[in-house]
PDB file of N, CA and C in Angstrom:
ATOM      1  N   UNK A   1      92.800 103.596 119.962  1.00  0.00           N
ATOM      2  CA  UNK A   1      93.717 104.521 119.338  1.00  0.00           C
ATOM      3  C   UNK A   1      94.055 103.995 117.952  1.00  0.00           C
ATOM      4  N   UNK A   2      94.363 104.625 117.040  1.00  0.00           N
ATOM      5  CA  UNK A   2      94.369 104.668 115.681  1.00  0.00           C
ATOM      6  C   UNK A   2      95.581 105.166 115.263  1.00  0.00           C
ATOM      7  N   UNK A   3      96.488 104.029 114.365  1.00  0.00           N
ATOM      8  CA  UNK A   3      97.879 104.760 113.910  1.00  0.00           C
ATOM      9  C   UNK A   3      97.573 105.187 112.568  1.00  0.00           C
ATOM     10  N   UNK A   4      97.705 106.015 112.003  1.00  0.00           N
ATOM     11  CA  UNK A   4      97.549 106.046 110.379  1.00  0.00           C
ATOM     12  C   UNK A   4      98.697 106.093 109.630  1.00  0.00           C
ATOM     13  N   UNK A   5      99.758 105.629 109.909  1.00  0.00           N
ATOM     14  CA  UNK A   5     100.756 105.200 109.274  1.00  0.00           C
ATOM     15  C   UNK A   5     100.450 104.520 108.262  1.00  0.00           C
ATOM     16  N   UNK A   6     101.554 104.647 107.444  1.00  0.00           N
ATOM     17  CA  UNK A   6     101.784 103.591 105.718  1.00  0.00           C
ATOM     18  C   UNK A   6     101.774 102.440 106.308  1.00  0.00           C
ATOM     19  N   UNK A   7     100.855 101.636 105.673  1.00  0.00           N
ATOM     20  CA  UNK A   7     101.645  99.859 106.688  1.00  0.00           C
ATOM     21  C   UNK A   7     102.597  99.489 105.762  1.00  0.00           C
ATOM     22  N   UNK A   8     103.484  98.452 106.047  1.00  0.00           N
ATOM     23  CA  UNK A   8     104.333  98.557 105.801  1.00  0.00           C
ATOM     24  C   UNK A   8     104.837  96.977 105.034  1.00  0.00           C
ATOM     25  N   UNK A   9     103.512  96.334 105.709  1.00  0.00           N
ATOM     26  CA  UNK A   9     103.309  94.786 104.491  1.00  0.00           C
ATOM     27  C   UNK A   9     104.360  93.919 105.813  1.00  0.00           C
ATOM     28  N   UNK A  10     104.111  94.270 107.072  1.00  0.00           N
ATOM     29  CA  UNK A  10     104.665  93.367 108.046  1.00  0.00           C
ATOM     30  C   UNK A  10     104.296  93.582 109.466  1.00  0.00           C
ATOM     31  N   UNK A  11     104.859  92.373 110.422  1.00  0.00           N
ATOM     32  CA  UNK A  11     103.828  93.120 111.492  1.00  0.00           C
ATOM     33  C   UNK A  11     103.807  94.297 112.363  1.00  0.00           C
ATOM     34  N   UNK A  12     104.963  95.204 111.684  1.00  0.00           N
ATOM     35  CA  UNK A  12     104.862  96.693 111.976  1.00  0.00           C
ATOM     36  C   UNK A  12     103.762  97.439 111.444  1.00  0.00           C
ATOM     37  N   UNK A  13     103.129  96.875 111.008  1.00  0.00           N
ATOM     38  CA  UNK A  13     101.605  98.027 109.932  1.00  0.00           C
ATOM     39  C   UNK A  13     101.030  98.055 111.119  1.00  0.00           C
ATOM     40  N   UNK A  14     100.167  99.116 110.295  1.00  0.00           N
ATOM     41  CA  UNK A  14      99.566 100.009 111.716  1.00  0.00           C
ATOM     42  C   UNK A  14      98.400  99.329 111.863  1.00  0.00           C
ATOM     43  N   UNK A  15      98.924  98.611 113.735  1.00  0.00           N
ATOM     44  CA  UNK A  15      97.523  97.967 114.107  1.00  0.00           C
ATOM     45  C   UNK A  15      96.450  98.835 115.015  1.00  0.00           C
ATOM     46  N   UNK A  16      95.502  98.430 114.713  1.00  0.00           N
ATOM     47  CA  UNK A  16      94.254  98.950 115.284  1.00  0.00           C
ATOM     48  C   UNK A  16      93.168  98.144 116.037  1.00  0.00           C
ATOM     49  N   UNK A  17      92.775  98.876 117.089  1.00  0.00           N
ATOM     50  CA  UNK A  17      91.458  98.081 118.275  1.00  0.00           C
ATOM     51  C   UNK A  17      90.335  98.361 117.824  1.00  0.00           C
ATOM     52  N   UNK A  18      90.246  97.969 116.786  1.00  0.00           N
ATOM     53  CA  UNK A  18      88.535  98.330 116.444  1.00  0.00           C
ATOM     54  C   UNK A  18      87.568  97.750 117.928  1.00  0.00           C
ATOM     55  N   UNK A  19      87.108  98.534 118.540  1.00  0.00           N
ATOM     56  CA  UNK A  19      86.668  98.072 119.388  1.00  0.00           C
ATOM     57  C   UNK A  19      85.445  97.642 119.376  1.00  0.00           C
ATOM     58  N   UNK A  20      84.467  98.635 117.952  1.00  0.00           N
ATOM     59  CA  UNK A  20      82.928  98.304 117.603  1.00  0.00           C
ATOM     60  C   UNK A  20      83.203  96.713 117.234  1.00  0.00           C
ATOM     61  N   UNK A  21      83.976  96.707 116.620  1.00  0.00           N
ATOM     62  CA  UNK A  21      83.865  94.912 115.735  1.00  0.00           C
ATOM     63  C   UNK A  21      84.408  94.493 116.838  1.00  0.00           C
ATOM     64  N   UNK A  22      85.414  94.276 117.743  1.00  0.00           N
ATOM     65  CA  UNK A  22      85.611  93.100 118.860  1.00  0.00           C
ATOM     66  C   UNK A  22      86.838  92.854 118.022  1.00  0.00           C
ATOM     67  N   UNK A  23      87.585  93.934 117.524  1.00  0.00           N
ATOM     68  CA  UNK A  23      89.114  93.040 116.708  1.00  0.00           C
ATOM     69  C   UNK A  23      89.950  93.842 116.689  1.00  0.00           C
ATOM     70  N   UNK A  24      90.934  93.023 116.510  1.00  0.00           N
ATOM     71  CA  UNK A  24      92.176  94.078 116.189  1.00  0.00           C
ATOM     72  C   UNK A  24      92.894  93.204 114.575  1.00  0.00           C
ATOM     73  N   UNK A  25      92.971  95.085 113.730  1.00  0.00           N
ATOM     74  CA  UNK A  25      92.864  94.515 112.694  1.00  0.00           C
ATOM     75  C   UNK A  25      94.364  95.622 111.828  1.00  0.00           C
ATOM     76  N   UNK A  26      94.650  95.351 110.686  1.00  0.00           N
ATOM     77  CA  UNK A  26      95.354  96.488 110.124  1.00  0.00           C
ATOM     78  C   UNK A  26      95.179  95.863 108.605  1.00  0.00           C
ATOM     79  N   UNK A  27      95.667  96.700 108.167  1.00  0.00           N
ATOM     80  CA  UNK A  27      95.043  97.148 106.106  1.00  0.00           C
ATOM     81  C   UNK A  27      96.595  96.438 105.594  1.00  0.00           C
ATOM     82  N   UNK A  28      96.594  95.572 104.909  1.00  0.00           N
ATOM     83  CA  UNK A  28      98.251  95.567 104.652  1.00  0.00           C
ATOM     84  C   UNK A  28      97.943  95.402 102.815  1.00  0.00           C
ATOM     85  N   UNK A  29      98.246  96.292 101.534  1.00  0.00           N
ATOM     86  CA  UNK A  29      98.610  95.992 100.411  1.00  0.00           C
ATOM     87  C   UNK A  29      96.736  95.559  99.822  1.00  0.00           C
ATOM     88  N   UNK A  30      96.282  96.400 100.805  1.00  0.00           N
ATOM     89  CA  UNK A  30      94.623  96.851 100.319  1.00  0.00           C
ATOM     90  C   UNK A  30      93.663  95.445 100.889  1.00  0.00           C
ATOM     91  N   UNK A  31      94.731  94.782 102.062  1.00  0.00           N
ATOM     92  CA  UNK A  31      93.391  93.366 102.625  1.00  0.00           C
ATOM     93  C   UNK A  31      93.635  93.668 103.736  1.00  0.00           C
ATOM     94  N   UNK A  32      92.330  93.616 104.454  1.00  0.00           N
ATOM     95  CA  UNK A  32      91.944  93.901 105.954  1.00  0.00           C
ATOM     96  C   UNK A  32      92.539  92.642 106.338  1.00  0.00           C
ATOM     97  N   UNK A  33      93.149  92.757 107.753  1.00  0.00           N
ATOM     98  CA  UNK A  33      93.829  91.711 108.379  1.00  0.00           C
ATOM     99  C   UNK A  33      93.343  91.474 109.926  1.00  0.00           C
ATOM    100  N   UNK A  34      92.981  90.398 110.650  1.00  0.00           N
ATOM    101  CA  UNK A  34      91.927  90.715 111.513  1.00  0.00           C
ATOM    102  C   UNK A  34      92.588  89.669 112.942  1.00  0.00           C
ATOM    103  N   UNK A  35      92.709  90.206 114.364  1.00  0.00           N
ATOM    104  CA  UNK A  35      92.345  89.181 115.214  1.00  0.00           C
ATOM    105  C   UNK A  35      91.139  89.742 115.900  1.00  0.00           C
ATOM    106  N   UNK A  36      90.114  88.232 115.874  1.00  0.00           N
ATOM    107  CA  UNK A  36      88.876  88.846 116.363  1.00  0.00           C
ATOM    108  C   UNK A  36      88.649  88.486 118.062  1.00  0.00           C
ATOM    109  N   UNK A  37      88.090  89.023 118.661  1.00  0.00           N
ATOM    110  CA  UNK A  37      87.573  88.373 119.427  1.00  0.00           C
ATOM    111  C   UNK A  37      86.326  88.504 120.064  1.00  0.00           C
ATOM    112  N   UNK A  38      85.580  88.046 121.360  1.00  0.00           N
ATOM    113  CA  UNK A  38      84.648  88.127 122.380  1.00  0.00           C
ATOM    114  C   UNK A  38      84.747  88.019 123.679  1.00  0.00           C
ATOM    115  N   UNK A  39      84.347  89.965 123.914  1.00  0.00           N
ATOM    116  CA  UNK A  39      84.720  89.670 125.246  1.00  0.00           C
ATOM    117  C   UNK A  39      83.596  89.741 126.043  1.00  0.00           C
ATOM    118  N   UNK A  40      84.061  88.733 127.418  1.00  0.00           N
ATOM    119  CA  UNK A  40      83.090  88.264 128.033  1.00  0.00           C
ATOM    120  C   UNK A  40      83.050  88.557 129.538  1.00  0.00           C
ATOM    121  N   UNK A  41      82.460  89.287 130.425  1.00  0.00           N
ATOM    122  CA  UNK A  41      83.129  89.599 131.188  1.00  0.00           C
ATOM    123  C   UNK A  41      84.905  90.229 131.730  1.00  0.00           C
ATOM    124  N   UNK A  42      86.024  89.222 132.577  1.00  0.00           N
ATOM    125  CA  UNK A  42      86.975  89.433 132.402  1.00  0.00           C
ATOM    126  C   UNK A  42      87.521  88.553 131.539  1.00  0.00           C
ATOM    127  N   UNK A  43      86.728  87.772 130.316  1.00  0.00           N
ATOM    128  CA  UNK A  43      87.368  86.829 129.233  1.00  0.00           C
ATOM    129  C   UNK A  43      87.408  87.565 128.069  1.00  0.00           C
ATOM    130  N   UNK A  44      89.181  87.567 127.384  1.00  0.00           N
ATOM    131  CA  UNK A  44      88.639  87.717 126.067  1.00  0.00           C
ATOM    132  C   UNK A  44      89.184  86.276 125.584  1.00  0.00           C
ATOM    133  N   UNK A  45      87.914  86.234 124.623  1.00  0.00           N
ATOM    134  CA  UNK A  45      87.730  84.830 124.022  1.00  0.00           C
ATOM    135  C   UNK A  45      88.253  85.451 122.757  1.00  0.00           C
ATOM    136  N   UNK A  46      89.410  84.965 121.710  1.00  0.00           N
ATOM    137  CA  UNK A  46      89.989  84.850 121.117  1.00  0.00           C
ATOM    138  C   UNK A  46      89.448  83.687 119.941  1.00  0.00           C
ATOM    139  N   UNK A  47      88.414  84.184 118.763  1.00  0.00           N
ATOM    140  CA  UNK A  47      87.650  83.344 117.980  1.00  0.00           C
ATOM    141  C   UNK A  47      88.064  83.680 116.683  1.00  0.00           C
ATOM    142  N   UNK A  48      88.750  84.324 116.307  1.00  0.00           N
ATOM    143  CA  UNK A  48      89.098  83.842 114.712  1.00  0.00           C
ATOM    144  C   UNK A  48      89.987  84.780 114.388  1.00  0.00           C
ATOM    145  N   UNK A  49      91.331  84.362 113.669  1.00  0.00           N
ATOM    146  CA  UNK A  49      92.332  85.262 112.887  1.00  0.00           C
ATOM    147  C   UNK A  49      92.444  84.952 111.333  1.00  0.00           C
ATOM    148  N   UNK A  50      92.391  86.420 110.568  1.00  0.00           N
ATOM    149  CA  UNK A  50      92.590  85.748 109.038  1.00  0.00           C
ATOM    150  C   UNK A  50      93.336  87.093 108.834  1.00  0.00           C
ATOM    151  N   UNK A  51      94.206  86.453 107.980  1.00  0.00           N
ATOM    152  CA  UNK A  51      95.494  86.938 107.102  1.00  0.00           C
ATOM    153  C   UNK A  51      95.088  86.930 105.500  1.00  0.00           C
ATOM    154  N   UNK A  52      94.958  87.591 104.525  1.00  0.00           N
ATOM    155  CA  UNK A  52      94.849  87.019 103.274  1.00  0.00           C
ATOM    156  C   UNK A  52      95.919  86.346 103.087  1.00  0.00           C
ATOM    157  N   UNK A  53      95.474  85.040 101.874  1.00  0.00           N
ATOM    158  CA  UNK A  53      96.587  84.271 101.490  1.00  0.00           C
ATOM    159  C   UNK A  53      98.103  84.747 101.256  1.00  0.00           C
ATOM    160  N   UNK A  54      98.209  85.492 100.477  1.00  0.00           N
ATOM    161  CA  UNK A  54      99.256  86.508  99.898  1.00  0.00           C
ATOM    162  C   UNK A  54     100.056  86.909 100.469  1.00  0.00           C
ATOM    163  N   UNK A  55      99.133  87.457 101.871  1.00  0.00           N
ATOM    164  CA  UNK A  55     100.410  87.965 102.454  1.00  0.00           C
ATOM    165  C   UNK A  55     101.369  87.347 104.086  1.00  0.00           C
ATOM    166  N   UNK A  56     100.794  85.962 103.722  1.00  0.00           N
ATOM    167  CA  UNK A  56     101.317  85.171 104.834  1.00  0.00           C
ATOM    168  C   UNK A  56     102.813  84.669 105.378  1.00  0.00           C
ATOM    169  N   UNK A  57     103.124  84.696 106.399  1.00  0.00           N
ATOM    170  CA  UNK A  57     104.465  84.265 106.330  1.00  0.00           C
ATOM    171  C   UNK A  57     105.220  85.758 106.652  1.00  0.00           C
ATOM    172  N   UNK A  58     104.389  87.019 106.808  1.00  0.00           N
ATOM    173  CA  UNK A  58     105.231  87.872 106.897  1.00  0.00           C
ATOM    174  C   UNK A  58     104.548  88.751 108.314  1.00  0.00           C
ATOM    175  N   UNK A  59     104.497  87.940 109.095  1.00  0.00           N
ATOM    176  CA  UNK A  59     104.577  88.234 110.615  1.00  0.00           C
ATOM    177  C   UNK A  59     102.995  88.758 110.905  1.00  0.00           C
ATOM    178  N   UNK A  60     102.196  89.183 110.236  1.00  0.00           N
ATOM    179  CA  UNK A  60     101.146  89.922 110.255  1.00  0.00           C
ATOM    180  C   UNK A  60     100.448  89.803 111.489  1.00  0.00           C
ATOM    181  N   UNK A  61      99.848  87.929 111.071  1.00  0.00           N
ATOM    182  CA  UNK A  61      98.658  87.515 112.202  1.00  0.00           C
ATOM    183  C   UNK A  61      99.446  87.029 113.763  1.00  0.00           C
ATOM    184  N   UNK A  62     100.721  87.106 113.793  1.00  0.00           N
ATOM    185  CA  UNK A  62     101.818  87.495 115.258  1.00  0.00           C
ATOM    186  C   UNK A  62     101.186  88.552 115.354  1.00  0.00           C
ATOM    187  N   UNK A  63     101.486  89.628 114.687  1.00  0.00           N
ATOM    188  CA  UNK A  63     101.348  90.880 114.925  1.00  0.00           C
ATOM    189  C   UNK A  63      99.640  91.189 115.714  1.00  0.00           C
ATOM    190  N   UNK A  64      99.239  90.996 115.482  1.00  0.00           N
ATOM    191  CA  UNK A  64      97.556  90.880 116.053  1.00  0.00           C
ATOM    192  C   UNK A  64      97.638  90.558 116.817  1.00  0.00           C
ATOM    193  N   UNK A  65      98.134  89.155 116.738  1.00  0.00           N
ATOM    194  CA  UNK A  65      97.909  88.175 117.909  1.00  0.00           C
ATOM    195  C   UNK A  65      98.290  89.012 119.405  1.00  0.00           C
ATOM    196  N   UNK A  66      99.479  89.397 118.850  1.00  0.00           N
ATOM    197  CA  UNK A  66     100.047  89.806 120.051  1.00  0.00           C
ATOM    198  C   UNK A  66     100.178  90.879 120.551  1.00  0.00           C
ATOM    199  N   UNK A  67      99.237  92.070 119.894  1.00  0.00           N
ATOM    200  CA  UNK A  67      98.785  93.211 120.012  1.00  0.00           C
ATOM    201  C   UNK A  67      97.226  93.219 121.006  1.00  0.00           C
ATOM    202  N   UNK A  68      96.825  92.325 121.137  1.00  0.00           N
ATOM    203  CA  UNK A  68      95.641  91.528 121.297  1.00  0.00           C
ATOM    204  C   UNK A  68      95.716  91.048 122.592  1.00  0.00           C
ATOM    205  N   UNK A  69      97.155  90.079 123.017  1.00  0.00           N
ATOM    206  CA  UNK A  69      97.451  89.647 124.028  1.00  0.00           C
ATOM    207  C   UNK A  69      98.260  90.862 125.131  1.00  0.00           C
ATOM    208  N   UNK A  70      98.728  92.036 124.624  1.00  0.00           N
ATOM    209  CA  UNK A  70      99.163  93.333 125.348  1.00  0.00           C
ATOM    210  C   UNK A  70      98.104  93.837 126.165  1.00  0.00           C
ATOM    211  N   UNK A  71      96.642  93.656 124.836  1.00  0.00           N
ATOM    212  CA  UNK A  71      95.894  95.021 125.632  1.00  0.00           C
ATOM    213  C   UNK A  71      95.331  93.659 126.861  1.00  0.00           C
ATOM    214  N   UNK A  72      94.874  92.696 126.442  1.00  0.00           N
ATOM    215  CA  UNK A  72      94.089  91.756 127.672  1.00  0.00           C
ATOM    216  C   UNK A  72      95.368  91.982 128.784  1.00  0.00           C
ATOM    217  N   UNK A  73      96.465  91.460 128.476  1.00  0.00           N
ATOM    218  CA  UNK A  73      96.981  92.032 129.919  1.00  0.00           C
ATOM    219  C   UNK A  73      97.234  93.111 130.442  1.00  0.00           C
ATOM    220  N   UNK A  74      97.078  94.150 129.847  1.00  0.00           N
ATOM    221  CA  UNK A  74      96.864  95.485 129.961  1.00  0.00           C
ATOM    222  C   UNK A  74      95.557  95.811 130.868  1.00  0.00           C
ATOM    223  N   UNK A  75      94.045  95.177 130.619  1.00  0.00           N
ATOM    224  CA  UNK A  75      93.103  95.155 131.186  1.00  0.00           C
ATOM    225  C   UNK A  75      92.806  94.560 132.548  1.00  0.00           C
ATOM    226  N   UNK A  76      94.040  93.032 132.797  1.00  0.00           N
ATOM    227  CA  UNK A  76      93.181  92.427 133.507  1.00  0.00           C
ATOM    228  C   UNK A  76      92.512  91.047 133.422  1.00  0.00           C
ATOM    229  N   UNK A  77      92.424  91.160 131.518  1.00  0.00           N
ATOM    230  CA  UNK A  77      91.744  89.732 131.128  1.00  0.00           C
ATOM    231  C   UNK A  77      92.563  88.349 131.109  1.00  0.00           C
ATOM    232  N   UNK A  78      91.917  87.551 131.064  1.00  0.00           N
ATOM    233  CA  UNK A  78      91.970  86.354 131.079  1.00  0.00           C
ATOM    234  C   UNK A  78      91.801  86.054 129.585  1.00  0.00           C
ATOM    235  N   UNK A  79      92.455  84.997 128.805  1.00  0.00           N
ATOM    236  CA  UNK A  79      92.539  84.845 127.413  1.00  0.00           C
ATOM    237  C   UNK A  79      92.852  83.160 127.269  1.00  0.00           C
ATOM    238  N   UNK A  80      91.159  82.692 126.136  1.00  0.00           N
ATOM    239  CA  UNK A  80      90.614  82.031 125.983  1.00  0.00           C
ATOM    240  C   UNK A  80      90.879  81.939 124.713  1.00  0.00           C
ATOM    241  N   UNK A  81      92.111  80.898 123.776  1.00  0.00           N
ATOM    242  CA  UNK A  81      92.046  80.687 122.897  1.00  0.00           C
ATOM    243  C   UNK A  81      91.384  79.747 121.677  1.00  0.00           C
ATOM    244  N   UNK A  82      89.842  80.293 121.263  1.00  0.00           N
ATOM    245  CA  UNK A  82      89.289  79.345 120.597  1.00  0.00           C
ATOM    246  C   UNK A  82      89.714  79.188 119.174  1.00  0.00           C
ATOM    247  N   UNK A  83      90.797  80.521 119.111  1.00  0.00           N
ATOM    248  CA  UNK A  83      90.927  80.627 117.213  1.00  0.00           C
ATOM    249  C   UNK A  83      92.318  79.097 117.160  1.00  0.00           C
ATOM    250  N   UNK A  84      92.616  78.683 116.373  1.00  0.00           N
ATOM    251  CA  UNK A  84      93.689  77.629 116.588  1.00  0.00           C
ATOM    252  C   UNK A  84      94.757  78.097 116.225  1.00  0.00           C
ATOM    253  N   UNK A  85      94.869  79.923 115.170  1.00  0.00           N
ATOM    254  CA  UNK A  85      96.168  80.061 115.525  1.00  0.00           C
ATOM    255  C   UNK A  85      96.466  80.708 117.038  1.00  0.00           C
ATOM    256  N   UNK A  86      95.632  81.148 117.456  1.00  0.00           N
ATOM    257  CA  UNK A  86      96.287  81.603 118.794  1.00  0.00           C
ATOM    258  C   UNK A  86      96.252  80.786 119.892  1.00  0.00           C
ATOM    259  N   UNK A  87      95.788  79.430 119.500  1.00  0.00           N
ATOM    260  CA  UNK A  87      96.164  78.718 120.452  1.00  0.00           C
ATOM    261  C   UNK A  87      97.877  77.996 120.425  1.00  0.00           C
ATOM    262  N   UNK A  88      97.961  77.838 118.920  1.00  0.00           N
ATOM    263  CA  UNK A  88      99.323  77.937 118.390  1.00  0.00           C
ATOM    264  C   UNK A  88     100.405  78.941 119.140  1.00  0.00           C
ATOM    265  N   UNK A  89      99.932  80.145 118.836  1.00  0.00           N
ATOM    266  CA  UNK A  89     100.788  81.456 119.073  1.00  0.00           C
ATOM    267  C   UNK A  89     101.129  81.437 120.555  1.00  0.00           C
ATOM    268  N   UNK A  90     100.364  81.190 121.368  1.00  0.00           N
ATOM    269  CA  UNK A  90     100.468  80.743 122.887  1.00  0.00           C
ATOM    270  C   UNK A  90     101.080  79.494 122.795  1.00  0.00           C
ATOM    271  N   UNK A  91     101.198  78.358 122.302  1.00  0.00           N
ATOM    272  CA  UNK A  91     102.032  77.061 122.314  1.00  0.00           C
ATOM    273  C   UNK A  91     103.554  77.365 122.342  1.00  0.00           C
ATOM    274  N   UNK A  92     103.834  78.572 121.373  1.00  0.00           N
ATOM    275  CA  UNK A  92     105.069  79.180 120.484  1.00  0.00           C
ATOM    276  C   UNK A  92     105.403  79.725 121.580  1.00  0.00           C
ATOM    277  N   UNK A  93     104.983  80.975 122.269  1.00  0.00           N
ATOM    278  CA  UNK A  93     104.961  82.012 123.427  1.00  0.00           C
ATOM    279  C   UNK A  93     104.939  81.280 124.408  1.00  0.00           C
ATOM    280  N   UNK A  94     105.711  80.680 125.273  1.00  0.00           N
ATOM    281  CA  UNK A  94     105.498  80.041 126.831  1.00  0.00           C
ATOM    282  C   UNK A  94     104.790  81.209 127.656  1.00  0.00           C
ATOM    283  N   UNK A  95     105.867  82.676 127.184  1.00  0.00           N
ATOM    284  CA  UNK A  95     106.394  83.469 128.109  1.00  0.00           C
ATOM    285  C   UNK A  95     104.734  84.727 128.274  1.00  0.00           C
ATOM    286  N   UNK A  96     104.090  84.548 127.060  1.00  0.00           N
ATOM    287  CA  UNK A  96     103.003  84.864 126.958  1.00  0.00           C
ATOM    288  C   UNK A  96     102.087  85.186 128.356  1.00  0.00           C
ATOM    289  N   UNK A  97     101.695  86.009 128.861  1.00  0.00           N
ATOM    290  CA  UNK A  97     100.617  86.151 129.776  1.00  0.00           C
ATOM    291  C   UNK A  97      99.663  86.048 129.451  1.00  0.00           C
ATOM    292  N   UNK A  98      98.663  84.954 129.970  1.00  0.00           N
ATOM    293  CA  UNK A  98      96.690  85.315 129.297  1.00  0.00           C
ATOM    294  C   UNK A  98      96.485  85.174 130.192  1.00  0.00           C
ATOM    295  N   UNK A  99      96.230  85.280 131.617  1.00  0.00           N
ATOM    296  CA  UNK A  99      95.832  85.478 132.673  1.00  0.00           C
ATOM    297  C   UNK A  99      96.640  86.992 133.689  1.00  0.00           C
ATOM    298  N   UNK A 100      95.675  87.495 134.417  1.00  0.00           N
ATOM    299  CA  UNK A 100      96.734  88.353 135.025  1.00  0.00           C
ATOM    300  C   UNK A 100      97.154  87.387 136.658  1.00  0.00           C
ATOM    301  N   UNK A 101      97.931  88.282 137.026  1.00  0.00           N
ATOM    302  CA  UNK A 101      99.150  87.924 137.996  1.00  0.00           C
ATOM    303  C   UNK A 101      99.030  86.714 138.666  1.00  0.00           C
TER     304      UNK A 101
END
């Protein structure tokens, strides 16, 4: 599903499941903003997040992250953090689910 909202230059911009690329990504101030991943069976493997420089510090790659970590538990999946911020973001998040029940 696809929001086409104004983003908004925080991690309210409108995120999106690109599902062809394996990411979830949103446009913030004309730079694609990306959490990627690979999924593998019931794994999603969680392999790389980038933020442009610029616009860091203003919740963005949370915002992915954890748009990312909704739908895997939404599915079922199991979540394999190889990117190091989301292994971070899960360090931060106790409360975080990457496994289901």
């Amino acid at each position: 599903m696809s929001n086409t909202a104004p983003s908004s230059g925080s991690a309210s911009a409108s995120i999106r499941h690109n599902t062809a690329e394996q990411r979830f990504e949103c446009t913030v101030d004309g730079h694609l903003c990306v959490a990627e991943y690979q999924r593998q069976g019931q794994v999603m493997r969680m392999t790389h997040t980038e933020v442009h420089a610029s616009l860091r510090g203003r919740g963005i790659a949370a915002g992915l992250v954890g748009a990312a970590l909704a739908h895997a538990q939404a599915q079922g999946l199991r979540v394999e953090p190889a990117c190091s911020y989301v292994h971070a973001y899960l360090q931060r998040h106790p409360q975080t689910k990457t496994a289901p029940g």
